[in-house]
PDB file of N, CA and C in Angstrom:
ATOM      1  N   UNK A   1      -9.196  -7.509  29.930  1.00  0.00           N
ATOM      2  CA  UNK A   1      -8.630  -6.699  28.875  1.00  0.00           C
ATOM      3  C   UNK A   1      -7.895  -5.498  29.477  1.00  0.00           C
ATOM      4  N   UNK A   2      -6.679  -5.339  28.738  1.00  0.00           N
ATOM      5  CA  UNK A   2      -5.911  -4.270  29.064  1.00  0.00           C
ATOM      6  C   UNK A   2      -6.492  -2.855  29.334  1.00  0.00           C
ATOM      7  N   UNK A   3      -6.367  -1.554  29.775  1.00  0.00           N
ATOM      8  CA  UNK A   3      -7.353  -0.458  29.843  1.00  0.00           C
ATOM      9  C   UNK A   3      -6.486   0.770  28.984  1.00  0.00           C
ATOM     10  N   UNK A   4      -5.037   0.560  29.402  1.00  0.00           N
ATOM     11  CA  UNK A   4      -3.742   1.526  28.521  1.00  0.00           C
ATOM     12  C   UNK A   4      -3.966   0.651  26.917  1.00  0.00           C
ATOM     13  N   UNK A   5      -3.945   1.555  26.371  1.00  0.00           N
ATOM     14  CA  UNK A   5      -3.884   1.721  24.546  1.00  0.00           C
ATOM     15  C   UNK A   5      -2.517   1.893  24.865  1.00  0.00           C
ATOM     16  N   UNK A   6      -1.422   1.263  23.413  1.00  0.00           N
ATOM     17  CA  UNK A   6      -0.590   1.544  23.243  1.00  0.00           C
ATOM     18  C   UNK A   6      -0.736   2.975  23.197  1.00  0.00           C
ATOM     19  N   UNK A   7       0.836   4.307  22.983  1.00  0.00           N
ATOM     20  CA  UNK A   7       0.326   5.400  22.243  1.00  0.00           C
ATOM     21  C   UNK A   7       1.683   5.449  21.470  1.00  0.00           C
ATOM     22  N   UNK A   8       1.528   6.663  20.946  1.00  0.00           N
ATOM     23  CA  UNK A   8       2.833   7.360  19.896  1.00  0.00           C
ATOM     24  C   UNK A   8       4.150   7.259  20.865  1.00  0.00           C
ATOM     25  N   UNK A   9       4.004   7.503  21.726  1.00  0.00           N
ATOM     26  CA  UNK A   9       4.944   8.129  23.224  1.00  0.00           C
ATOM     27  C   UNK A   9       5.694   6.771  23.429  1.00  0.00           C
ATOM     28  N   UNK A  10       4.994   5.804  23.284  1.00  0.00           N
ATOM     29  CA  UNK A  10       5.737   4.463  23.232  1.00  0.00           C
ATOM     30  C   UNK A  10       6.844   4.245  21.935  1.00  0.00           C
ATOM     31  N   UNK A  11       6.842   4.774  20.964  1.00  0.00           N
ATOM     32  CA  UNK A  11       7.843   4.631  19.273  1.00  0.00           C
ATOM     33  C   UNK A  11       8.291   5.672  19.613  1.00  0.00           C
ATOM     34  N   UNK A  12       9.968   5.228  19.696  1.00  0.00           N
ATOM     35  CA  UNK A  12      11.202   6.035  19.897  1.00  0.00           C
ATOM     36  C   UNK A  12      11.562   6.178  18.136  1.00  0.00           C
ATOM     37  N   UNK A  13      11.861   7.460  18.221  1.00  0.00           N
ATOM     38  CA  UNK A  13      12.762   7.708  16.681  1.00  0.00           C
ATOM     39  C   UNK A  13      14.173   7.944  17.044  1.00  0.00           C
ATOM     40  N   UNK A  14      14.794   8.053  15.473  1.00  0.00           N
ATOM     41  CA  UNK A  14      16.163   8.351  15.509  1.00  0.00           C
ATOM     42  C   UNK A  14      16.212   9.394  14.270  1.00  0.00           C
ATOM     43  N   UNK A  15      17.256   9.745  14.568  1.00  0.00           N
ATOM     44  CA  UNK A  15      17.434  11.205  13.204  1.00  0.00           C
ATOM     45  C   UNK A  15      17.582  10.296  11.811  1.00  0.00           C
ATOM     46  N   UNK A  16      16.866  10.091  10.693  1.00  0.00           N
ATOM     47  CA  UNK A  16      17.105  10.197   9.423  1.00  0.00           C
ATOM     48  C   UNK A  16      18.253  10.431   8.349  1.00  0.00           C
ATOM     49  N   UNK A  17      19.467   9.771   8.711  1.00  0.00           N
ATOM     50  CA  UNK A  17      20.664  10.222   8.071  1.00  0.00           C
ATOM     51  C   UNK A  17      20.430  10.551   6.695  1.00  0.00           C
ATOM     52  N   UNK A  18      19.194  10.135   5.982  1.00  0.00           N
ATOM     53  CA  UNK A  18      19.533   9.863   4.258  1.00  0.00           C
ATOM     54  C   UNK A  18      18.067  11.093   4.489  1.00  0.00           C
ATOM     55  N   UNK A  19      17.785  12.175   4.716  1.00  0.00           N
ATOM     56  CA  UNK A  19      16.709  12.724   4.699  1.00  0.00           C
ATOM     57  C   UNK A  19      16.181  13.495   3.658  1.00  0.00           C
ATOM     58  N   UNK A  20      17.213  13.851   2.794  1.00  0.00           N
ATOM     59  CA  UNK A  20      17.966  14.660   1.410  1.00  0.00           C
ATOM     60  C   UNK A  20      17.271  13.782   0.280  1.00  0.00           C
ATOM     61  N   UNK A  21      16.811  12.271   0.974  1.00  0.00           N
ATOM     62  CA  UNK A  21      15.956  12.033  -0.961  1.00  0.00           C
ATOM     63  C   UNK A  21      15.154  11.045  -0.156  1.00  0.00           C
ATOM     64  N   UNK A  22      13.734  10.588  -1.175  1.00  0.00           N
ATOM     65  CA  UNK A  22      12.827   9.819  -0.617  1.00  0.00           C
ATOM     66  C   UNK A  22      12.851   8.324  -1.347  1.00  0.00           C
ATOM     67  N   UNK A  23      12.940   7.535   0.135  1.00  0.00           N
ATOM     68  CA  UNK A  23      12.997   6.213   0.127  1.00  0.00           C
ATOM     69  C   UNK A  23      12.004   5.497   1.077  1.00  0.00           C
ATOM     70  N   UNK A  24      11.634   4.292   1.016  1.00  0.00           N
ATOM     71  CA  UNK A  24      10.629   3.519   1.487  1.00  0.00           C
ATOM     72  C   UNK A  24      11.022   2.634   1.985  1.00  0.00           C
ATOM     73  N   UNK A  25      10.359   2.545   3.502  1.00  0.00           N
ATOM     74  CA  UNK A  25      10.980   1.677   4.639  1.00  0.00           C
ATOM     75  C   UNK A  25       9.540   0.882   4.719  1.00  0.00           C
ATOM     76  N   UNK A  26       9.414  -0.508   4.610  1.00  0.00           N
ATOM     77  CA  UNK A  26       8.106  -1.423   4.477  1.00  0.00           C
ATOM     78  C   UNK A  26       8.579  -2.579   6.027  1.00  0.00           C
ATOM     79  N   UNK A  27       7.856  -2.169   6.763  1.00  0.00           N
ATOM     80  CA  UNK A  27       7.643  -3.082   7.475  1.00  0.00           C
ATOM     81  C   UNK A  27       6.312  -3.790   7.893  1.00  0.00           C
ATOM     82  N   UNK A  28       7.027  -5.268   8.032  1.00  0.00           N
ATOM     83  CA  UNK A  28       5.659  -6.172   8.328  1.00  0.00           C
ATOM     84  C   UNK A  28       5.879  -7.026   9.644  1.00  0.00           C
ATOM     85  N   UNK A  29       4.444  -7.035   9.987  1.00  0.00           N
ATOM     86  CA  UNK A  29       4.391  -7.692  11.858  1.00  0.00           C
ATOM     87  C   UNK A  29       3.320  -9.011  11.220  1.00  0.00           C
ATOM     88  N   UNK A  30       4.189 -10.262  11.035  1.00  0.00           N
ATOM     89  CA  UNK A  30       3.171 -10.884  10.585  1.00  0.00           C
ATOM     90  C   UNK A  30       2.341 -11.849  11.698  1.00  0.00           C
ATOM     91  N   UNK A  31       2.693 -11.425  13.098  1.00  0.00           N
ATOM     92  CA  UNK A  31       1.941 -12.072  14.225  1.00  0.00           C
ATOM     93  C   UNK A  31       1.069 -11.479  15.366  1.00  0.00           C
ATOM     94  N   UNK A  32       1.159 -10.223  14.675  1.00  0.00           N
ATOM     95  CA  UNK A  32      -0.163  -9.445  15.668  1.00  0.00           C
ATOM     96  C   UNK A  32      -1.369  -9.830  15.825  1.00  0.00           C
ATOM     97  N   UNK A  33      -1.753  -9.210  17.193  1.00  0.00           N
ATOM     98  CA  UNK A  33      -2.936 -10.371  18.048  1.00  0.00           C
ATOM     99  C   UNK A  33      -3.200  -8.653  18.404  1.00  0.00           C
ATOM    100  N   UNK A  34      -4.729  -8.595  18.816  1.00  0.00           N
ATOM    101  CA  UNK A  34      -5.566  -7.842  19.808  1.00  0.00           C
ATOM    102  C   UNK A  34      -6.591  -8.515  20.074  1.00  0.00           C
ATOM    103  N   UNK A  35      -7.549  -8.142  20.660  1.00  0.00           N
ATOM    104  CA  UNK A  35      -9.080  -8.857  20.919  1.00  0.00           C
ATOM    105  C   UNK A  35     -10.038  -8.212  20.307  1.00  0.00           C
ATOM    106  N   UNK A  36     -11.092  -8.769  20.242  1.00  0.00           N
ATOM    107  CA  UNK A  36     -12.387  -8.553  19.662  1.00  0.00           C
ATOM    108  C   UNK A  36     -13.372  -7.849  20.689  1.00  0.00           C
ATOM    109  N   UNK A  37     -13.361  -6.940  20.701  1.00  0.00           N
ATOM    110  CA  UNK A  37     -13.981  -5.972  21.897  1.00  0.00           C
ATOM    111  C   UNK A  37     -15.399  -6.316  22.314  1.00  0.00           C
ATOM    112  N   UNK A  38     -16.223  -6.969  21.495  1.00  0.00           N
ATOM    113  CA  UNK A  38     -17.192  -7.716  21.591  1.00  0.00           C
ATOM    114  C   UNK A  38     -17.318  -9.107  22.127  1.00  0.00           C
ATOM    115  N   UNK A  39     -16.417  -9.960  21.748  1.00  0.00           N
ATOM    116  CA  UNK A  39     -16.193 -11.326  22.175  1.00  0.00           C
ATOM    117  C   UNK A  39     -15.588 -11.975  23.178  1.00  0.00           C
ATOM    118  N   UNK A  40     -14.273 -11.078  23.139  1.00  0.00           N
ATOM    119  CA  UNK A  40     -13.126 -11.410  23.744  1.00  0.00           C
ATOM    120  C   UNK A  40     -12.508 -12.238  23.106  1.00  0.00           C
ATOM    121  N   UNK A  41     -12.614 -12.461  22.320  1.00  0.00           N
ATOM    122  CA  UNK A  41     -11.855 -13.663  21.315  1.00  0.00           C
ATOM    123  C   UNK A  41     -10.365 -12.913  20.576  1.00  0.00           C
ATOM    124  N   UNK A  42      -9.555 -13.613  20.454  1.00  0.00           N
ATOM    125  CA  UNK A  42      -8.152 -13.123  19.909  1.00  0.00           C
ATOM    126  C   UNK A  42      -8.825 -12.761  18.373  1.00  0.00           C
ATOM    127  N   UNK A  43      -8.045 -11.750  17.988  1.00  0.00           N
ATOM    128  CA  UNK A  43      -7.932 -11.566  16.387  1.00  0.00           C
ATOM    129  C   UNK A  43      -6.042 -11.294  16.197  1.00  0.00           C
ATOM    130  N   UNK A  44      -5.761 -12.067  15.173  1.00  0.00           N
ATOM    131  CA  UNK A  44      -4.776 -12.281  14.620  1.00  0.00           C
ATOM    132  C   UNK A  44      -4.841 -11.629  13.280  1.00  0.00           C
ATOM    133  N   UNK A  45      -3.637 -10.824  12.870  1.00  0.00           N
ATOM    134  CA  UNK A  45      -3.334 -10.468  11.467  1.00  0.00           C
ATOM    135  C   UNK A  45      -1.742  -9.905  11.268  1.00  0.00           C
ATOM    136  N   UNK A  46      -1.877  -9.821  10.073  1.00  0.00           N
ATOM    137  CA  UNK A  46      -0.271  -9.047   9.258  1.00  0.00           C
ATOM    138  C   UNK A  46      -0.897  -7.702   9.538  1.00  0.00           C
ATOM    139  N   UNK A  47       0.007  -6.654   9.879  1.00  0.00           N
ATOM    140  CA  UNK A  47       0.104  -5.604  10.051  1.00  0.00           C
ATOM    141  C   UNK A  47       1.463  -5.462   8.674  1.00  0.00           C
ATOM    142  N   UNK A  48       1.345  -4.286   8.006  1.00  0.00           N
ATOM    143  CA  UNK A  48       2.202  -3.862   7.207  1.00  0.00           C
ATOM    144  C   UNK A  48       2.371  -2.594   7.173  1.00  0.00           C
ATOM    145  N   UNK A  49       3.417  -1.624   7.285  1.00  0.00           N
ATOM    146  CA  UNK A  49       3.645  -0.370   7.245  1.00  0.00           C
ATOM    147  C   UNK A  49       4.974   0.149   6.285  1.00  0.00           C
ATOM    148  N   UNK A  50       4.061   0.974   5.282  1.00  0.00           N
ATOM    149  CA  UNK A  50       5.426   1.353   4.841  1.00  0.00           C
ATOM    150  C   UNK A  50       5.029   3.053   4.648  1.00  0.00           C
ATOM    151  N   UNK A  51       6.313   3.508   4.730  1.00  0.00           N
ATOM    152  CA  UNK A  51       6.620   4.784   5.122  1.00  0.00           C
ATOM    153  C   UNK A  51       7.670   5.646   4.083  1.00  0.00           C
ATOM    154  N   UNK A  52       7.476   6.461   3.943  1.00  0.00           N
ATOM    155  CA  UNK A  52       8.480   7.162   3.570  1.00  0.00           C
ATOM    156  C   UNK A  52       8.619   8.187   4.596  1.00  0.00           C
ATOM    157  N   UNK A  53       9.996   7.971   4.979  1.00  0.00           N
ATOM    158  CA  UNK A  53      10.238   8.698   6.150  1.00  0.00           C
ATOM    159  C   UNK A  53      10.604  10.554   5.684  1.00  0.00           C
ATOM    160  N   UNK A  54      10.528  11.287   7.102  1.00  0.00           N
ATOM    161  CA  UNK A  54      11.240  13.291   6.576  1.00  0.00           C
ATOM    162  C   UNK A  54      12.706  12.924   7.713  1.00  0.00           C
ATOM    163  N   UNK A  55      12.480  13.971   8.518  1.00  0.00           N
ATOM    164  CA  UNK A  55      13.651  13.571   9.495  1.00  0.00           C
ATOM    165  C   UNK A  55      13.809  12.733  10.517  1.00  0.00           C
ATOM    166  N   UNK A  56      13.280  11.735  10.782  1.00  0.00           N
ATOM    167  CA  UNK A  56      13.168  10.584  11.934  1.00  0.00           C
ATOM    168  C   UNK A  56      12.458   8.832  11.170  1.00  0.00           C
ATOM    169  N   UNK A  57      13.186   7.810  11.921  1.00  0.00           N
ATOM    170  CA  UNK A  57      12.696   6.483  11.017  1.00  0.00           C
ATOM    171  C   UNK A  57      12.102   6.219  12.766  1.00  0.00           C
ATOM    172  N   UNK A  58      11.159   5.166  12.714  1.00  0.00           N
ATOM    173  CA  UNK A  58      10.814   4.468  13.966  1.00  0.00           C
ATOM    174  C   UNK A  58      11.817   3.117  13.788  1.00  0.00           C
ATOM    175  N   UNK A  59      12.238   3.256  15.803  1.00  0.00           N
ATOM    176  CA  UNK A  59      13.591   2.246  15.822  1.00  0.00           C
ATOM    177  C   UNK A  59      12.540   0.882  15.953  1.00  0.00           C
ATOM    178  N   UNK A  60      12.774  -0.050  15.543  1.00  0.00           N
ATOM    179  CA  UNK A  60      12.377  -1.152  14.860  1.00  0.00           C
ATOM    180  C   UNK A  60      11.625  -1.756  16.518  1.00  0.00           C
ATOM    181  N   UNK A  61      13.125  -2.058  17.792  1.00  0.00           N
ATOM    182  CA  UNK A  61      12.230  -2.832  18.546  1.00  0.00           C
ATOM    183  C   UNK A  61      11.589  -2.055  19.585  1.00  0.00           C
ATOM    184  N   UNK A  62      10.990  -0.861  19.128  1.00  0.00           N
ATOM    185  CA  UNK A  62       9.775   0.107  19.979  1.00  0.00           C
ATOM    186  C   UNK A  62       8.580  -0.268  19.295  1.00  0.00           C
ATOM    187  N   UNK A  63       9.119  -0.275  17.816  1.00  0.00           N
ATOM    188  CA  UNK A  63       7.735  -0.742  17.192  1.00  0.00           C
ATOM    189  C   UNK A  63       7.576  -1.881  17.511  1.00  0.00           C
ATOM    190  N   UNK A  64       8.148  -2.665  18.121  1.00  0.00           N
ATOM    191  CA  UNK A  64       7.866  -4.259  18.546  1.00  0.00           C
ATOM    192  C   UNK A  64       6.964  -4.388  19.508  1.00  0.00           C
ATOM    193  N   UNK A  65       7.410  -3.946  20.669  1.00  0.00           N
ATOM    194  CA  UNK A  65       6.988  -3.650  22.176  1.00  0.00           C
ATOM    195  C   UNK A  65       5.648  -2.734  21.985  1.00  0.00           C
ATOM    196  N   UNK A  66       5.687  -1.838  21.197  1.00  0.00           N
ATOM    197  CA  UNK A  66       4.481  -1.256  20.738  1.00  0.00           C
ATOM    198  C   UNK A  66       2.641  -1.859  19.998  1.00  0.00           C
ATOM    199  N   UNK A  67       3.183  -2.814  19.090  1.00  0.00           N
ATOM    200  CA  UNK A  67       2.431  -3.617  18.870  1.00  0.00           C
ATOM    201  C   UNK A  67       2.396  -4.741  19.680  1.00  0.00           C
ATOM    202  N   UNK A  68       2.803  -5.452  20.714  1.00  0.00           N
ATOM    203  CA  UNK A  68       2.795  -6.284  21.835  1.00  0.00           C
ATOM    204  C   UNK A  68       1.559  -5.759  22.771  1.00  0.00           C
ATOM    205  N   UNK A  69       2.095  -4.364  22.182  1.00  0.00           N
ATOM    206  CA  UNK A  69       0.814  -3.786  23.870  1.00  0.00           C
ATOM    207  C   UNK A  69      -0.855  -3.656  23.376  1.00  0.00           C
ATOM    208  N   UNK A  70      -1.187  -4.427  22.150  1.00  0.00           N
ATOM    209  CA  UNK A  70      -2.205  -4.681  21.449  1.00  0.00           C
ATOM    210  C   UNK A  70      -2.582  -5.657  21.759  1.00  0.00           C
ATOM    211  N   UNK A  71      -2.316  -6.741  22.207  1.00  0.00           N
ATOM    212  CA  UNK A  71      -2.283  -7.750  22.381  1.00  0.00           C
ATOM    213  C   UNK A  71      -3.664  -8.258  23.242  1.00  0.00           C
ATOM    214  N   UNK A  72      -3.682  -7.597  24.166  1.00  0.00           N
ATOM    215  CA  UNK A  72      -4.616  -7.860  25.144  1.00  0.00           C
ATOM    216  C   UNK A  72      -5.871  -6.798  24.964  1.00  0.00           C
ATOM    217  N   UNK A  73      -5.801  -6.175  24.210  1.00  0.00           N
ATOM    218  CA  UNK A  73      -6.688  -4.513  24.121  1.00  0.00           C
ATOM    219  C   UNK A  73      -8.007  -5.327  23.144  1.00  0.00           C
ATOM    220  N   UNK A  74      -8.854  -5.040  23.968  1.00  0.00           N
ATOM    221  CA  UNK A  74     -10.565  -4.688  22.955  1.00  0.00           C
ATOM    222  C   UNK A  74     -10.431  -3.815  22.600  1.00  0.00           C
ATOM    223  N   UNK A  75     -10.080  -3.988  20.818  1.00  0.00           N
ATOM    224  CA  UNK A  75     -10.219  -2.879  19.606  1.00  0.00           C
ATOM    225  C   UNK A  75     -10.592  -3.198  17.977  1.00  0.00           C
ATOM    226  N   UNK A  76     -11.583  -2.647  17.420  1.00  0.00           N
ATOM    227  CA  UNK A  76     -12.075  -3.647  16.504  1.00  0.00           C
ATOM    228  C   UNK A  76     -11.123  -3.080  15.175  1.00  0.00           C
ATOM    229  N   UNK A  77     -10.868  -4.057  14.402  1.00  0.00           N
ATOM    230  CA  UNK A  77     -10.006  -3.996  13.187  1.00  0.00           C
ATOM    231  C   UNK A  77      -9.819  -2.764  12.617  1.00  0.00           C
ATOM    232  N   UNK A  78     -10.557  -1.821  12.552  1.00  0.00           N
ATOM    233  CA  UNK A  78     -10.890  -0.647  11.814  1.00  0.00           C
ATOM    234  C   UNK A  78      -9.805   0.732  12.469  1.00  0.00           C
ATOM    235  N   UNK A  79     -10.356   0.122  13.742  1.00  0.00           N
ATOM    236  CA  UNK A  79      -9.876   1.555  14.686  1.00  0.00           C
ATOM    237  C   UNK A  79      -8.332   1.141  14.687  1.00  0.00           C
ATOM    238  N   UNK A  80      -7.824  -0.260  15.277  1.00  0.00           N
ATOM    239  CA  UNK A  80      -6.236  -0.180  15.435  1.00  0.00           C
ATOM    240  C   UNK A  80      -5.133  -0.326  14.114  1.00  0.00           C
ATOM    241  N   UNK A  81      -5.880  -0.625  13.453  1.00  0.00           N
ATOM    242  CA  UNK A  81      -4.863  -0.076  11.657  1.00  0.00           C
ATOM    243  C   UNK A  81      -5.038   1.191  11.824  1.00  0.00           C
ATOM    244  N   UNK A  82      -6.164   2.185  11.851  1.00  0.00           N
ATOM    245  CA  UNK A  82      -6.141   3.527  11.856  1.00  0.00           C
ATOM    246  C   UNK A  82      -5.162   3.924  13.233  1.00  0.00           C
ATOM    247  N   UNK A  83      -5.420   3.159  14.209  1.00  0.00           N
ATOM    248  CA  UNK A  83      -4.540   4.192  15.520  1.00  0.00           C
ATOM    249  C   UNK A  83      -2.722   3.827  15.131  1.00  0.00           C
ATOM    250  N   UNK A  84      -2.752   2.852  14.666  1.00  0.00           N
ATOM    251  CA  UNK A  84      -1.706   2.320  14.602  1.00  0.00           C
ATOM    252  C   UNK A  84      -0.695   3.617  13.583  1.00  0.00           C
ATOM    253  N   UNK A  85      -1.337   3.838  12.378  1.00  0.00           N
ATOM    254  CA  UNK A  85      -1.144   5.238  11.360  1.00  0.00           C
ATOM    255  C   UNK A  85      -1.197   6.330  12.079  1.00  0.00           C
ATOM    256  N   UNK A  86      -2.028   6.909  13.144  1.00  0.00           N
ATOM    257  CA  UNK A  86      -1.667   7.569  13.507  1.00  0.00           C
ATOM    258  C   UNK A  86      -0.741   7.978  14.721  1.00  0.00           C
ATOM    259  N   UNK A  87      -0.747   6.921  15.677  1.00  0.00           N
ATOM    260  CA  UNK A  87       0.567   6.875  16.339  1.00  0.00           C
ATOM    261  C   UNK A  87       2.215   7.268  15.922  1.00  0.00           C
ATOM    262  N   UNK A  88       1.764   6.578  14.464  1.00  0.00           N
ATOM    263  CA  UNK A  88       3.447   6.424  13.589  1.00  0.00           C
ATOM    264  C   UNK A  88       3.609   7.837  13.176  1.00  0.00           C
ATOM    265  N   UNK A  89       2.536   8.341  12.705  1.00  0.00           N
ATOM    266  CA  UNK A  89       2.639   9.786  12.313  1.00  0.00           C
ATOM    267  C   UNK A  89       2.770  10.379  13.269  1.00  0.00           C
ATOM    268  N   UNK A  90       2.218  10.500  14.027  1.00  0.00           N
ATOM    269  CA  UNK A  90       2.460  11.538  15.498  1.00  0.00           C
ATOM    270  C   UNK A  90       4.017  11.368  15.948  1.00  0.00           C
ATOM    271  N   UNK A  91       4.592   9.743  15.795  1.00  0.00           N
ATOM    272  CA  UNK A  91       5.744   9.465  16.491  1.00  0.00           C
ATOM    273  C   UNK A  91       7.249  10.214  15.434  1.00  0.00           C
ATOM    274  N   UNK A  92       6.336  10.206  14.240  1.00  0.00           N
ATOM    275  CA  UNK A  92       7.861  10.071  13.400  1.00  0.00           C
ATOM    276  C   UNK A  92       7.871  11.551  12.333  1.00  0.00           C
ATOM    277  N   UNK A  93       6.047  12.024  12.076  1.00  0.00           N
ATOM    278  CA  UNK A  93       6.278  12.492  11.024  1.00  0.00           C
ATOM    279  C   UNK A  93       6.508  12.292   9.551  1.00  0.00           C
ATOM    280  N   UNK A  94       6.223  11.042   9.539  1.00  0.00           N
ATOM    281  CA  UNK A  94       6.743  11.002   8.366  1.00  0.00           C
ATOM    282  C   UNK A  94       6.284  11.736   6.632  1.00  0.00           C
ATOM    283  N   UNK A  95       7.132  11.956   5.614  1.00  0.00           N
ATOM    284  CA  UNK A  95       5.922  12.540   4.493  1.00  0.00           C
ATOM    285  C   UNK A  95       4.908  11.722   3.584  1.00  0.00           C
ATOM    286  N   UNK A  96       4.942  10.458   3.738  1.00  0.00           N
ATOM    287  CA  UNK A  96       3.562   9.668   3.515  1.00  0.00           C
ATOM    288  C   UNK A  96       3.855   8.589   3.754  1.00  0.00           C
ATOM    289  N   UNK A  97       2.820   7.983   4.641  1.00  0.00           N
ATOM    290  CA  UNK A  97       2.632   6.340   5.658  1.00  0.00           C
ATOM    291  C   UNK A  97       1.339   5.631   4.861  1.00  0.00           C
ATOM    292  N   UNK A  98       1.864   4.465   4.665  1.00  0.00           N
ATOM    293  CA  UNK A  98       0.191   3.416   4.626  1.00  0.00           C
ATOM    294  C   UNK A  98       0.080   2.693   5.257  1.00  0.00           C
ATOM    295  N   UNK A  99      -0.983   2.054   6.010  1.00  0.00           N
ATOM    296  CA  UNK A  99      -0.653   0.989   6.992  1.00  0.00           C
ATOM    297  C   UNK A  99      -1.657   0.245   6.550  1.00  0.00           C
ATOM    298  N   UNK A 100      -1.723  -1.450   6.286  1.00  0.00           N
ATOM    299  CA  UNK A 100      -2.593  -2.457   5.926  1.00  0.00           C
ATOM    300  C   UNK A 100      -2.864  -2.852   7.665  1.00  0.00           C
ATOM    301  N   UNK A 101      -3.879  -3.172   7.539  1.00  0.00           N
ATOM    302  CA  UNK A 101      -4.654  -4.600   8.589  1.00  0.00           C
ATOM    303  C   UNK A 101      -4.588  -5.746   7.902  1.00  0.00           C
ATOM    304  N   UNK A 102      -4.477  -7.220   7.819  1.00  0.00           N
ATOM    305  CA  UNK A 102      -5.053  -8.144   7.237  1.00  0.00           C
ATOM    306  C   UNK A 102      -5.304  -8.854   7.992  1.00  0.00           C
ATOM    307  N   UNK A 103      -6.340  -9.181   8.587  1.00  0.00           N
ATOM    308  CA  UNK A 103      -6.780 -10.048   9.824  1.00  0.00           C
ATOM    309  C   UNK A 103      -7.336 -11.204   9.003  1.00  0.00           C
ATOM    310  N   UNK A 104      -6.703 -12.163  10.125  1.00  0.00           N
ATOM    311  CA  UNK A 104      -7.761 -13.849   9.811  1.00  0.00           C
ATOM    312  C   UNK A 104      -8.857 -14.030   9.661  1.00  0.00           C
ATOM    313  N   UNK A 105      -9.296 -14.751   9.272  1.00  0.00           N
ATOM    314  CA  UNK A 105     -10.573 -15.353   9.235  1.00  0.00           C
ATOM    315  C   UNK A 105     -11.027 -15.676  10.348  1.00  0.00           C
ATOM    316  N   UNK A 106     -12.647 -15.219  10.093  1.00  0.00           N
ATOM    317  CA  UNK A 106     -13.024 -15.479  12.257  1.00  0.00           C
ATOM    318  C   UNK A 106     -14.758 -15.580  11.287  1.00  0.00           C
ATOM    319  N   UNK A 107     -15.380 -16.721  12.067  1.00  0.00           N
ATOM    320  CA  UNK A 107     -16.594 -16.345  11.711  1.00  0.00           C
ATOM    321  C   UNK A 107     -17.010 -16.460  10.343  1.00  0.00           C
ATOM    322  N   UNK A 108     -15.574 -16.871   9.164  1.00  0.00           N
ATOM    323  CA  UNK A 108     -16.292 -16.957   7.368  1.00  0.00           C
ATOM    324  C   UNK A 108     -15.918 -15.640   7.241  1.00  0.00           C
ATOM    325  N   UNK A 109     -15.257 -14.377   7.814  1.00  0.00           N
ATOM    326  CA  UNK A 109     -15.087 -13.117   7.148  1.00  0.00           C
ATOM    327  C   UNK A 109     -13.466 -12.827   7.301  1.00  0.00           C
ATOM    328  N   UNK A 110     -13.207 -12.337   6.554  1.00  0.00           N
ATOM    329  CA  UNK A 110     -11.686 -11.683   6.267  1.00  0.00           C
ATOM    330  C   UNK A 110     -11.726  -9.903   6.161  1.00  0.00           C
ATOM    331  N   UNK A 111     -10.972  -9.579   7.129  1.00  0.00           N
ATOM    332  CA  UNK A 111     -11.155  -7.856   7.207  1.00  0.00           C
ATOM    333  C   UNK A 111      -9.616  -7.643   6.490  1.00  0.00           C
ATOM    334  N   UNK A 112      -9.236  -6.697   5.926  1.00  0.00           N
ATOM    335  CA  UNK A 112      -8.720  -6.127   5.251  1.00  0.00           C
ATOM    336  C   UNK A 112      -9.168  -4.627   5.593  1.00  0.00           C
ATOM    337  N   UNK A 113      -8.390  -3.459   6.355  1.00  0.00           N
ATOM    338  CA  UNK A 113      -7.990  -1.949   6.665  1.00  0.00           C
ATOM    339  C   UNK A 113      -6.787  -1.639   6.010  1.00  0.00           C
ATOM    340  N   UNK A 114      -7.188  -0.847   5.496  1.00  0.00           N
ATOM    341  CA  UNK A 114      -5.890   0.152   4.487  1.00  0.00           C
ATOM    342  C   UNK A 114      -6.379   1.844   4.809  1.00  0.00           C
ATOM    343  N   UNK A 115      -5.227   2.159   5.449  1.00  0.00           N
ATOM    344  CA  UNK A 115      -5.181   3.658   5.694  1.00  0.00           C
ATOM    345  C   UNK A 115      -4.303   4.285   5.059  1.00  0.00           C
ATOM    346  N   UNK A 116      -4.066   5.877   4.794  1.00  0.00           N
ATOM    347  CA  UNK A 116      -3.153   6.379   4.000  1.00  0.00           C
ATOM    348  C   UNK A 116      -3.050   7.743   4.409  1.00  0.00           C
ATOM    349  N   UNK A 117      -2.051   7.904   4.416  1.00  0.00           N
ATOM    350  CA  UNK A 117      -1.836  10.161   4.470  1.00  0.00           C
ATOM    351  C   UNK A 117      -0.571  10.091   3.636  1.00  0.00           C
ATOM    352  N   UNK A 118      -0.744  11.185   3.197  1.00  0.00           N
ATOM    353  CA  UNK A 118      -1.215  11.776   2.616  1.00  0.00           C
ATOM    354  C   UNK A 118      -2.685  11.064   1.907  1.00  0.00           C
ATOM    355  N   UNK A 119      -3.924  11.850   1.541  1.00  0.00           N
ATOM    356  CA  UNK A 119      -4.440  10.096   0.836  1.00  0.00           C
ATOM    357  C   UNK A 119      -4.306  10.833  -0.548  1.00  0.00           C
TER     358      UNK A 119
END
């Protein structure tokens, strides 16, 4: 298992041309993988983020390369939807982010993480 966590420092922004009114940017990663910090076993899920951005959007393929670097990391469902929210916030600022987990089925259980800020 990997020992570097993705961080914020990895999601490049860009200036916000439309910053003057609030709109919602929804993105979804529907093939994210990390491991099971216990098992070692892959966990697979949809990651979903939507944002309303202030002055900066995250450029799309940082957030790519960003969630890639999950891939190999022992981190249990809970913590990387939450790090994942706060990375984006740290990276971008934005004035309110939600980020879903929806992980597969492993074991007969389905996890579902929903974070929010503002909450």
């Amino acid at each position: 298992m990997t020992s570097r966590k993705p961080s914020h420092q990895d999601l490049e922004v860009v200036e916000n041309q439309y910053a003057d009114r609030d709109y919602i940017v929804k993105v979804s990663i529907p093939e994210f993988s990390c491991v099971c910090p216990r098992t070692g076993m892959p966990d697979f899920a949809v990651i979903d983020i939507h944002y309303i951005p202030d002055k900066y959007i995250v450029e799309l393929k940082s957030l790519k390369l960003y969630m890639v670097g999950f891939r190999d990391l022992g981190i249990f469902h809970e913590h990387v939807t939450n790090k994942i929210m706060d990375d984006f916030k740290k990276a971008s600022s934005p004035r309110k982010i939600e980020v879903w987990g929806r992980f597969n089925p492993r074991g007969g259980i389905c996890t579902v993480v929903e974070s929010r800020w503002p909450e």
